[in-house]
Protein backbone atom coordinates (compact mmCIF):
# COMPACT_ATOMS: atom_id res chain seq x y z
CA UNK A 1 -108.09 -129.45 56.46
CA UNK A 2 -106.02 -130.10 53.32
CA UNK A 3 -102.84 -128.55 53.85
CA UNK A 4 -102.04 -127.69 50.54
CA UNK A 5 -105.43 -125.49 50.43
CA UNK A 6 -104.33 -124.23 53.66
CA UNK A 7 -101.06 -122.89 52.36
CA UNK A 8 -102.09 -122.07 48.86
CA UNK A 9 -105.19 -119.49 50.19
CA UNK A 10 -102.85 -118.29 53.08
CA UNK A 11 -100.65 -117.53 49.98
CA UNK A 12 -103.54 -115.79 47.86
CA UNK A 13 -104.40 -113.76 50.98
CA UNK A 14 -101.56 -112.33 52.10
CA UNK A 15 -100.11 -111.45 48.51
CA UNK A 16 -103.26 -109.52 47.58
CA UNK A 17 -102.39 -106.84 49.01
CA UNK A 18 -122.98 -91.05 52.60
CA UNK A 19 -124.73 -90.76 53.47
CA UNK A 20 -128.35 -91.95 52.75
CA UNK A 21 -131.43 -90.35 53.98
CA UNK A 22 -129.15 -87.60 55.95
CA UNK A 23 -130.12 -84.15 56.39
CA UNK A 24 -126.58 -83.19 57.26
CA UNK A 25 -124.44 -80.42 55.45
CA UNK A 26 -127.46 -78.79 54.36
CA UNK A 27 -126.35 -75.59 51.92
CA UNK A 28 -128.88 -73.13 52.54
CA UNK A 29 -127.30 -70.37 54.95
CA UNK A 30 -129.44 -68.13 55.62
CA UNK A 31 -131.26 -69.30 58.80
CA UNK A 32 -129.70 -68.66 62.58
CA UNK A 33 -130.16 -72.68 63.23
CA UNK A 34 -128.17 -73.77 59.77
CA UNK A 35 -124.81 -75.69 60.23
CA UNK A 36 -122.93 -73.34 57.85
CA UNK A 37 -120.30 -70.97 59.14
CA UNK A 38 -122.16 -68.53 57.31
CA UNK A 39 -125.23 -67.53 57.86
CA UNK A 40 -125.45 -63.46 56.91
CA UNK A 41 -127.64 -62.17 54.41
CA UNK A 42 -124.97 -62.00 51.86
CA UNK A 43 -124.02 -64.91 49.37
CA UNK A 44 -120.61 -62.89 47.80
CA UNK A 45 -118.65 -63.65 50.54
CA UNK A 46 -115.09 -65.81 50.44
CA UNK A 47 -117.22 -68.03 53.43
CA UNK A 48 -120.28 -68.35 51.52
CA UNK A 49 -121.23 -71.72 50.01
CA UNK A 50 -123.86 -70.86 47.33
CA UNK A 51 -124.70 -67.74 44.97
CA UNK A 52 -128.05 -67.86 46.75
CA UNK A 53 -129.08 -67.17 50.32
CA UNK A 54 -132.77 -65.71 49.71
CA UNK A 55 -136.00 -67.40 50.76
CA UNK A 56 -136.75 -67.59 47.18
CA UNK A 57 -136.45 -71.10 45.22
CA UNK A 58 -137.55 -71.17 42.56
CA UNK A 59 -134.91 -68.47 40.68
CA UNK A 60 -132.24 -69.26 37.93
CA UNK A 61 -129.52 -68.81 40.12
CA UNK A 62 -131.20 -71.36 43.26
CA UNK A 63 -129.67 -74.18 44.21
CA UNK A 64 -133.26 -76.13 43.96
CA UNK A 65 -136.01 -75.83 42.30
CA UNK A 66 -138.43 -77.43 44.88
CA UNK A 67 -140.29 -76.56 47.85
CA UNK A 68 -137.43 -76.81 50.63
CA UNK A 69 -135.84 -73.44 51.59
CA UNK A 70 -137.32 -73.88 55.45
CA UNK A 71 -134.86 -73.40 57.63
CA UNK A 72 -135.12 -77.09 59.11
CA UNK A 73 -132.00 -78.81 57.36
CA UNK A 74 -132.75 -82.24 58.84
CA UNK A 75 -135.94 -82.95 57.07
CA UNK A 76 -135.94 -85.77 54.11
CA UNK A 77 -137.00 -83.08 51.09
CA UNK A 78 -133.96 -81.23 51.76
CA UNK A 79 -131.94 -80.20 48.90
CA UNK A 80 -128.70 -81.70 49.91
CA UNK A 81 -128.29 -84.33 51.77
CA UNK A 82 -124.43 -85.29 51.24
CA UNK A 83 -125.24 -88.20 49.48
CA UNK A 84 -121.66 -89.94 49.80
CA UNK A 85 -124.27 -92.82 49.50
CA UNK A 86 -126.80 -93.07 47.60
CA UNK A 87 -129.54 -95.93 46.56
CA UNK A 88 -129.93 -96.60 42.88
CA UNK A 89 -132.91 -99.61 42.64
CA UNK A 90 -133.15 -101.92 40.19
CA UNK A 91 -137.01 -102.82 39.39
CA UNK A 92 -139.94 -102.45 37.79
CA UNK A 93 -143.23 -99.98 37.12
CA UNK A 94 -146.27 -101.38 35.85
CA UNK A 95 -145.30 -100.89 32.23
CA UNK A 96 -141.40 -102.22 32.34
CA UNK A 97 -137.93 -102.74 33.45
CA UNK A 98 -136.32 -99.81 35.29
CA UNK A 99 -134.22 -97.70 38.15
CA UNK A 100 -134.53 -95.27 40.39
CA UNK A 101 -131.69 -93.06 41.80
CA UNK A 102 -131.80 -91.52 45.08
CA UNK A 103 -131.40 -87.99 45.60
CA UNK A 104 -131.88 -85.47 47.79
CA UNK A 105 -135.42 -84.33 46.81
CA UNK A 106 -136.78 -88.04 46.66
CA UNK A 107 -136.30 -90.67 44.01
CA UNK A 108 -135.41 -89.83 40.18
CA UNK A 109 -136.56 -92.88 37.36
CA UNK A 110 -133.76 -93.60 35.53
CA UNK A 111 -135.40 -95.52 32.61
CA UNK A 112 -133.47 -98.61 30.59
CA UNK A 113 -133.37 -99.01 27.05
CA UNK A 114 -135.21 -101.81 25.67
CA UNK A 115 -133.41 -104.84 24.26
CA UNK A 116 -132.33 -104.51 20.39
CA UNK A 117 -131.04 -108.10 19.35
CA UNK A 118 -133.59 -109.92 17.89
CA UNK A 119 -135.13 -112.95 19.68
CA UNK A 120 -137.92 -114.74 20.72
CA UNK A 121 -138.72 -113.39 24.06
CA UNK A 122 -135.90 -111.33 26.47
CA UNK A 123 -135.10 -111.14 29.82
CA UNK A 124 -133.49 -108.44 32.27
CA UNK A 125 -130.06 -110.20 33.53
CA UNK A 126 -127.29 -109.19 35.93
CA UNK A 127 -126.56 -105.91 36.61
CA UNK A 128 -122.87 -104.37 38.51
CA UNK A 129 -121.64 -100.70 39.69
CA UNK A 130 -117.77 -100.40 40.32
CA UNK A 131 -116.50 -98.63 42.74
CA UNK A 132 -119.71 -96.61 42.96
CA UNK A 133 -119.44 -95.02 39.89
CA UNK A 134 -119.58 -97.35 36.50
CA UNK A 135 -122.87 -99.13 36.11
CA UNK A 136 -123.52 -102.34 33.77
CA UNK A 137 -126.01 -104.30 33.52
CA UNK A 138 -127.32 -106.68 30.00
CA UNK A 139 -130.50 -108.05 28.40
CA UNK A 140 -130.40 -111.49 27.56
CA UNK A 141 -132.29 -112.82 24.60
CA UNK A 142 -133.80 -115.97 23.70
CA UNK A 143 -135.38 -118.34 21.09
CA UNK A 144 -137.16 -121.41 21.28
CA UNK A 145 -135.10 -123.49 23.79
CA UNK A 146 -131.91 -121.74 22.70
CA UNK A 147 -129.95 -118.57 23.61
CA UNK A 148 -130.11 -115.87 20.89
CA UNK A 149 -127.62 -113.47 22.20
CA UNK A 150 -127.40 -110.23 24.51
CA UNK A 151 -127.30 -106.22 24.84
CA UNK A 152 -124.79 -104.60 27.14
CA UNK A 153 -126.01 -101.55 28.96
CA UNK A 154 -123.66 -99.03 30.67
CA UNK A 155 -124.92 -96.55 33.55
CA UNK A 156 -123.32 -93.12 35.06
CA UNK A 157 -125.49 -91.28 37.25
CA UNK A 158 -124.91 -87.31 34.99
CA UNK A 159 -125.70 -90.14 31.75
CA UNK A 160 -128.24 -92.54 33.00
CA UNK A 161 -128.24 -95.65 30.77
CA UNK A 162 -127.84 -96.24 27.69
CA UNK A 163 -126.57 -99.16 25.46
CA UNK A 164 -122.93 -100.02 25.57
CA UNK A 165 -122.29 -100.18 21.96
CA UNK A 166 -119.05 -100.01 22.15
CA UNK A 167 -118.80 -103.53 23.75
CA UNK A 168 -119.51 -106.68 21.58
CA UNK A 169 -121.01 -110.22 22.43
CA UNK A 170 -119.34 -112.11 25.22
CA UNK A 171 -119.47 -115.13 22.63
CA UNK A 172 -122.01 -114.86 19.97
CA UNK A 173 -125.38 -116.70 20.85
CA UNK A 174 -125.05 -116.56 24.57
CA UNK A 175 -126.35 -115.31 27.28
CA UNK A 176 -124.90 -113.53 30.47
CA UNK A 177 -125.00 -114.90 33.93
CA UNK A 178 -123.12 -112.98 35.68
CA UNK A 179 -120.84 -110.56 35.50
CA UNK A 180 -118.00 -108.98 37.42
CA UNK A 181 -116.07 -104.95 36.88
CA UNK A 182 -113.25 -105.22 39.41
CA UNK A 183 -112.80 -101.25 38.56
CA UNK A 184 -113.89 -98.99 36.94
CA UNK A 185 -113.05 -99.60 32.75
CA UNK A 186 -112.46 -103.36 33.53
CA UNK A 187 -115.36 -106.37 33.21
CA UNK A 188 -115.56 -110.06 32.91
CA UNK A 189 -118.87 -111.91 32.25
CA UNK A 190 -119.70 -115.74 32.58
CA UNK A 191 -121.82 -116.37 29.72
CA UNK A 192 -123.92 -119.25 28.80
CA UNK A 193 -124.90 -120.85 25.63
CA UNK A 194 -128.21 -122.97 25.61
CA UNK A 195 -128.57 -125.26 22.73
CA UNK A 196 -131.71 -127.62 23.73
CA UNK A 197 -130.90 -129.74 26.54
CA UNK A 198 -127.42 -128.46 26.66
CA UNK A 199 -125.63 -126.02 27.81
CA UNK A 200 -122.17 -124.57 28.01
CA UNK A 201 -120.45 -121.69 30.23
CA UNK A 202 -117.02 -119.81 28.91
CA UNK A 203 -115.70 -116.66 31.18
CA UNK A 204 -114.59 -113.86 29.15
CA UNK A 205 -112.21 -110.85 29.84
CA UNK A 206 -112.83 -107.65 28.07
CA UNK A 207 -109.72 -106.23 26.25
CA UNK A 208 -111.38 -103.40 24.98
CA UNK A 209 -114.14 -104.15 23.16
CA UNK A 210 -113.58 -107.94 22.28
CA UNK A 211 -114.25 -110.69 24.85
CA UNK A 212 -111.69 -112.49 25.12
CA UNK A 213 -112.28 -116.57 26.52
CA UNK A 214 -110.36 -117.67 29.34
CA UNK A 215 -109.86 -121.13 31.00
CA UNK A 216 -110.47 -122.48 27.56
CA UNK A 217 -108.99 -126.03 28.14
CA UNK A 218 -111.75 -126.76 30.78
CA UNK A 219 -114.64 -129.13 28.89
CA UNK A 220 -118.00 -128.95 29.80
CA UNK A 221 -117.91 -126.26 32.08
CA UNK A 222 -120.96 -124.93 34.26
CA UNK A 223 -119.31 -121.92 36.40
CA UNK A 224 -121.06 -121.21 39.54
CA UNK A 225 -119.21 -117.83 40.88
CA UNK A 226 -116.34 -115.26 40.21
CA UNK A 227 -115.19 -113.16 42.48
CA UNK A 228 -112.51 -110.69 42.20
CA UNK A 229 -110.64 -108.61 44.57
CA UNK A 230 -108.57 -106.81 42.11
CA UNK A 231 -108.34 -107.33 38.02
CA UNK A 232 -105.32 -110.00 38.94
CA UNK A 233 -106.42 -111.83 41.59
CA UNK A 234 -109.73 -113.67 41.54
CA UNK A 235 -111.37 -116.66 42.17
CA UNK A 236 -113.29 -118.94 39.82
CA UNK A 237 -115.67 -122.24 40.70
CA UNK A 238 -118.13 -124.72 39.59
CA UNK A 239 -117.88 -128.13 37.56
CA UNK A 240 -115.77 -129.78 34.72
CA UNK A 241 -117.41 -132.39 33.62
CA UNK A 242 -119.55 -133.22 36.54
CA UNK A 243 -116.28 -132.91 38.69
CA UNK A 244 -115.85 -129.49 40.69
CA UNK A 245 -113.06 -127.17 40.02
CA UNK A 246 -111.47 -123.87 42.02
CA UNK A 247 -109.19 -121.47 40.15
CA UNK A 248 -107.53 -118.89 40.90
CA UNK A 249 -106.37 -116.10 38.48
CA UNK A 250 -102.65 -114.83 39.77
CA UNK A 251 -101.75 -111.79 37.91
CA UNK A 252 -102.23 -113.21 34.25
CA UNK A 253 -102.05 -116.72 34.78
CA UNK A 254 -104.54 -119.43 36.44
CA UNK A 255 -104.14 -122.19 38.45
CA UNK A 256 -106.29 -124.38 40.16
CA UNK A 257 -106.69 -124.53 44.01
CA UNK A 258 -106.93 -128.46 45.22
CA UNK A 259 -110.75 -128.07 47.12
CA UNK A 260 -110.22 -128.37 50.89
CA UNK A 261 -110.67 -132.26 52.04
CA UNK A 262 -113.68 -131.24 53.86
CA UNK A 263 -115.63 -129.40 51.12
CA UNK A 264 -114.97 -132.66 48.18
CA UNK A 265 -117.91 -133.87 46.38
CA UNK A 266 -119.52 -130.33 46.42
CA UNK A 267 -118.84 -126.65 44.74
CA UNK A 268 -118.86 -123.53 45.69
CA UNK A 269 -121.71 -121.73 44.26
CA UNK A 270 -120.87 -118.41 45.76
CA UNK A 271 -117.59 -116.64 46.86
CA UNK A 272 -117.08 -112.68 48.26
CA UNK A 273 -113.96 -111.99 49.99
CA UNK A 274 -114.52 -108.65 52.19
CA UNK A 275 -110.85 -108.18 51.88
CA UNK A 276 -108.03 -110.53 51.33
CA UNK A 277 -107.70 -112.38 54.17
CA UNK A 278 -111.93 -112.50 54.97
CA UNK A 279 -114.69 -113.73 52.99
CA UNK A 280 -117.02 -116.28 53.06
CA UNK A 281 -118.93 -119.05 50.37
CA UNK A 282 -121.69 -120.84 49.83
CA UNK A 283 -120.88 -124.63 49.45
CA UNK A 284 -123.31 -126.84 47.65
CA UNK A 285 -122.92 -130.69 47.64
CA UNK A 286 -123.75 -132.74 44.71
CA UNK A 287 -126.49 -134.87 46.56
CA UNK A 288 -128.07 -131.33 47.84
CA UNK A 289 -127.46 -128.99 51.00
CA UNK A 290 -125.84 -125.85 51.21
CA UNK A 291 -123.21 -124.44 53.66
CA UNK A 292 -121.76 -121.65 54.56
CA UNK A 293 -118.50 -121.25 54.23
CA UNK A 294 -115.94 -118.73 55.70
CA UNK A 295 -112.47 -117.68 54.94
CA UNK A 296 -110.47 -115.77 57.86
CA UNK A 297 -106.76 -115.49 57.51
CA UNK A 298 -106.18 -118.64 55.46
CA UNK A 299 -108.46 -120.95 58.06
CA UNK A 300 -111.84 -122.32 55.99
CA UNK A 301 -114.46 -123.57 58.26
CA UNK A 302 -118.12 -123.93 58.46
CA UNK A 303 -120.58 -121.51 60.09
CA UNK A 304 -123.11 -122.70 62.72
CA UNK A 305 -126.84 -121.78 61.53
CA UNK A 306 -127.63 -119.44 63.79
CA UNK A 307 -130.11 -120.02 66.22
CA UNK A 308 -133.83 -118.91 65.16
CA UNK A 309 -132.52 -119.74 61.06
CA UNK A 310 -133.56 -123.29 61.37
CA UNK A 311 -134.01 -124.15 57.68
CA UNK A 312 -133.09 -121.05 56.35
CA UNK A 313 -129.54 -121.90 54.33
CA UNK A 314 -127.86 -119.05 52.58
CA UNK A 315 -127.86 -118.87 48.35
CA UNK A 316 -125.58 -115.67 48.52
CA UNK A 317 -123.44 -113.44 51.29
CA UNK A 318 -122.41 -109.88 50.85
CA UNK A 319 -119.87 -108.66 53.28
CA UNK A 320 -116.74 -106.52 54.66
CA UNK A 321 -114.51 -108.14 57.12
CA UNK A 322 -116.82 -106.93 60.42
CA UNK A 323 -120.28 -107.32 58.66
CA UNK A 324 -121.78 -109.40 56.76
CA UNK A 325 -125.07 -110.58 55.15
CA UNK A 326 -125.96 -113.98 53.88
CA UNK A 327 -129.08 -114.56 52.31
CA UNK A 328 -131.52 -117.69 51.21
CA UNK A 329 -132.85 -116.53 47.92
CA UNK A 330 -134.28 -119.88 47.27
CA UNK A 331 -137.81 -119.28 48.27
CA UNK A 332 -139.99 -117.03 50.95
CA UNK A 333 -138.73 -116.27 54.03
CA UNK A 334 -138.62 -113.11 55.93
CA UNK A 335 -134.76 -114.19 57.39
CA UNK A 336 -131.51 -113.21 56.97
CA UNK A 337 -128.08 -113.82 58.70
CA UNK A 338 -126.03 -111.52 60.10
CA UNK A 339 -122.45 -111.01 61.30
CA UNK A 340 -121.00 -107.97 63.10
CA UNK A 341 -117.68 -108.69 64.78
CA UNK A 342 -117.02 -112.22 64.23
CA UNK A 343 -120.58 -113.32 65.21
CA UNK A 344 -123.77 -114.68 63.70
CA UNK A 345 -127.33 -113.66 64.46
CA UNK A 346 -130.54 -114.40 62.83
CA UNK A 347 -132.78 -111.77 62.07
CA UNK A 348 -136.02 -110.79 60.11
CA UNK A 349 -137.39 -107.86 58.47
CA UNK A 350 -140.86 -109.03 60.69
CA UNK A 351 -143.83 -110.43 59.88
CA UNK A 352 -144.67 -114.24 59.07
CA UNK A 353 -142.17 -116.21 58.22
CA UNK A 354 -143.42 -116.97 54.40
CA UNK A 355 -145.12 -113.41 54.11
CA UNK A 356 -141.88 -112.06 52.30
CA UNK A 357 -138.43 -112.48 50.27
CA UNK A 358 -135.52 -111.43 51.02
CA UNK A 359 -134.14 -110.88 47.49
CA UNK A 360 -131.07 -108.88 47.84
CA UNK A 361 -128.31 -106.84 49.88
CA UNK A 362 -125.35 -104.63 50.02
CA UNK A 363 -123.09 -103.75 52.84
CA UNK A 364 -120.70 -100.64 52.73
CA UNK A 365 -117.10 -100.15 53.83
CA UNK A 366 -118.21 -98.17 56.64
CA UNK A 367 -120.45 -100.44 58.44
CA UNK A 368 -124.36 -99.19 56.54
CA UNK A 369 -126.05 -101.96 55.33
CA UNK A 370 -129.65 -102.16 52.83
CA UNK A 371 -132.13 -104.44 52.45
CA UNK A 372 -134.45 -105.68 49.32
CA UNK A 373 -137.37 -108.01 50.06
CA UNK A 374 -140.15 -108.16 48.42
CA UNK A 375 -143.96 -109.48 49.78
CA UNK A 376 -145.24 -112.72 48.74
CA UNK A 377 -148.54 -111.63 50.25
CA UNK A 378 -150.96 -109.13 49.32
CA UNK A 379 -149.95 -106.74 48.06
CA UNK A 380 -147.96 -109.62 45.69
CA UNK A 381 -144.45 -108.49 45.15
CA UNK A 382 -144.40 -104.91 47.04
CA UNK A 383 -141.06 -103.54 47.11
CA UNK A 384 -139.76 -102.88 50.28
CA UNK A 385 -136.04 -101.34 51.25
CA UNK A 386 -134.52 -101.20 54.28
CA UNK A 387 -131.24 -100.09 56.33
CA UNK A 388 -130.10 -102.36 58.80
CA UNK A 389 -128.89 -101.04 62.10
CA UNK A 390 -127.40 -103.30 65.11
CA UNK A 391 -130.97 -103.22 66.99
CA UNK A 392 -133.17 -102.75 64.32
CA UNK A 393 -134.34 -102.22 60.55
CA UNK A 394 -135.34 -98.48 59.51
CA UNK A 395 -137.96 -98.13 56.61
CA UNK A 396 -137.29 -96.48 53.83
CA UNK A 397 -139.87 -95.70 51.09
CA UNK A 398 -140.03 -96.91 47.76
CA UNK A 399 -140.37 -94.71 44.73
CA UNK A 400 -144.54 -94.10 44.31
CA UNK A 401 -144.51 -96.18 41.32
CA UNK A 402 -142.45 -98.54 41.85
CA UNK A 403 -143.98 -101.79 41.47
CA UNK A 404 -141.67 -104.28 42.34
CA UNK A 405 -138.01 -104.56 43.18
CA UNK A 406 -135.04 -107.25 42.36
CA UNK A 407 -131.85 -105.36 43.91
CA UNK A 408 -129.76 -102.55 44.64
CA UNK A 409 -126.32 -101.05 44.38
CA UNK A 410 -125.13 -97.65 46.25
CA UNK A 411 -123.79 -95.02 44.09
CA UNK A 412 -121.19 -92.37 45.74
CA UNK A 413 -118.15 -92.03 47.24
CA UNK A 414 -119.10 -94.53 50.14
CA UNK A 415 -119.94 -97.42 48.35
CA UNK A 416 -118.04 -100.69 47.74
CA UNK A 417 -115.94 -101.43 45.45
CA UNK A 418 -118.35 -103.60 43.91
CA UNK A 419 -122.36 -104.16 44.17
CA UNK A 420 -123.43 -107.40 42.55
CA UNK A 421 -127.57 -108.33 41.13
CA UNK A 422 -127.56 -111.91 39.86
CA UNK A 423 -130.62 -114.31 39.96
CA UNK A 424 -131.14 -116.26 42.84
């Protein structure tokens, strides 16, 4: 290994310094079985936890308005379900581009606002919650062979979304391909400007509402991944010129990061640090292959494919330091890798191999994990979600009309710091 990587990332490491579906904590007291401390008839009391105990739910003065005041508080139509955690989708119906928010009485659309910059044709981009609170997400617009511009979106879950018009162009005529809110009020955004045959990537810091351009001495850039831990420490690759490049931002200043001798003629084309002395990459050499890459306490080293994911080479990896997912969004395949403790296992969400996608994943900071995949059989593209456990996958149904879906992010008090939807 190249010692001054070595030194340099054991440097950056060390300085750096819900639930879903649960039928827990239900707030209805007024059955001998609930798990309240309060369970008279009256809903005055200093111990009480609502202003209203009846069997009655569909009053002002109800806590609900549906058909759950049964005095089961374990079953999945019950009013309150804690929710530290909770699923917001990121999809379609069979008329557009949508979301869908879980709550405790089943799943509420939250619809998004068409594109408004004129173009040729538009597409949905990359979408981001921070710190399980602050949504964005942006439409990218297009001409004929060129980029025509984009439309920021911004997402609360009392607000829904709505257009971010408070937040101009990330550099006029360009496109966004990813983007990344290390908290709440902060975002960066790689965007891209297509002009023919060419293209051309600039990163951007918002100071307010004006993007500011960073790394602006770089020529010829094509940026592969950014990945932040905090607003002033991050990490930055792809290629210069045909020649790779790694920087890393240090408070308000960049440097670059000389690439390990055993990961030269290659770039990483995906980074996520579970904290700051664990993450892991995905390596790409310029002659083709991918890697897996993984960062523990300043040591960089390659991860064995796991046996029974023969073929199957991760395209992105979402992770905290004791689990991880890594994914191969490349094509169909019903795989994924997994890591709990230091180890990696192949799994599958079952089926044939080919029969489905894996499209997406998110892992929390207290061990809960969720799936996206998608069927490349018939039904064509049927959404499917589930939560991955340490000896097996639990189902969890889509929204009715949901038609397909491309991600998801976690909303709540649970949920990591950041949930990231980019295209494979």
């Amino acid at each position: 290994m190249d010692g001054r990587w070595l030194s340099v990332l054991l440097a950056v490491f060390l300085a750096a310094g819900a639930v879903v579906g649960c039928g827990c904590g239900d707030d209805d007291d007024d059955d001998s079985g609930d798990d309240s401390p309060d369970d008279d008839d009256a809903d005055d009391d200093s111990a009480d936890d609502d202003a209203d105990d009846d069997a009655n739910d569909d009053d002002a003065s109800d806590d609900d308005t549906g058909d759950d005041d049964d005095d089961a508080d374990d079953d999945t139509g019950d009013d309150d379900t804690g929710m530290e955690a909770r699923l917001l989708l990121m999809g379609e119906d069979d008329e557009r581009v949508t979301s869908w928010l879980e709550t405790g009485k089943g799943w509420a659309k939250y619809p998004i606002p068409p594109s408004v910059t004129p173009g040729l044709y538009d597409e949905f981009g990359p979408s981001f919650v921070a710190e399980g609170a602050i949504g964005h997400a942006v439409w990218n617009v297009y001409g004929d062979a060129v980029s025509n511009g984009h439309d920021w979106l911004y997402f609360t879950p009392e607000t829904g979304w709505a257009h971010d018009s408070n937040r101009g162009q990330a550099g006029g005529a360009h496109v966004v391909e990813t983007m990344f809110a290390p908290a709440a009020g902060t975002l960066w955004s790689v965007s891209r400007q297509i002009m023919l045959l060419d293209t051309e990537d600039t990163l951007y810091r918002f100071i307010g509402s004006i993007a500011a351009p960073q790394l602006g001495w770089l020529p010829d850039k094509d940026i592969r991944s950014v990945f932040f831990l905090h607003d002033g420490l991050a990490f930055v690759s792809g290629y210069s010129e045909g020649e790779e490049f790694l920087f890393q931002l240090n408070g308000t200043e960049w440097f670059e990061v000389p690439m390990p001798a055993a990961f030269v003629d290659g770039a990483f084309t995906w980074i996520w640090l579970g904290d700051a002395q664990h993450g892991w990459a995905v390596w790409e050499a310029f002659e083709g292959g991918r890697k897996l890459v993984s960062f523990d306490t300043g040591v960089i080293s390659e991860v064995d494919t796991p046996a029974g994911c023969e073929g199957n080479s991760p395209t992105q990896v979402f992770g905290v330091p004791d689990l991880a997912i890594a994914l191969d969004r490349s094509g169909p395949d019903h795989r994924f890798w997994e890591m709990r403790d230091g180890d990696w296992s192949c799994r599958d969400i079952g089926g044939e191999q080919n029969d489905a996608r894996v499209a997406h994943a998110v892992v929390l900071p207290n061990g809960r994990a969720f799936l996206a995949a998608w069927s490349e059989t018939e039904p064509f593209d049927a959404p499917m979600i589930f939560e991955v456990l340490e000896d097996s996958l639990v189902d969890i149904a889509p929204p009715d009309d949901m038609a397909t879906i491309n991600g998801l992010h976690i909303i709540g008090d649970d949920a990591p710091a950041h949930s990231m939807l980019v295209a494979p």
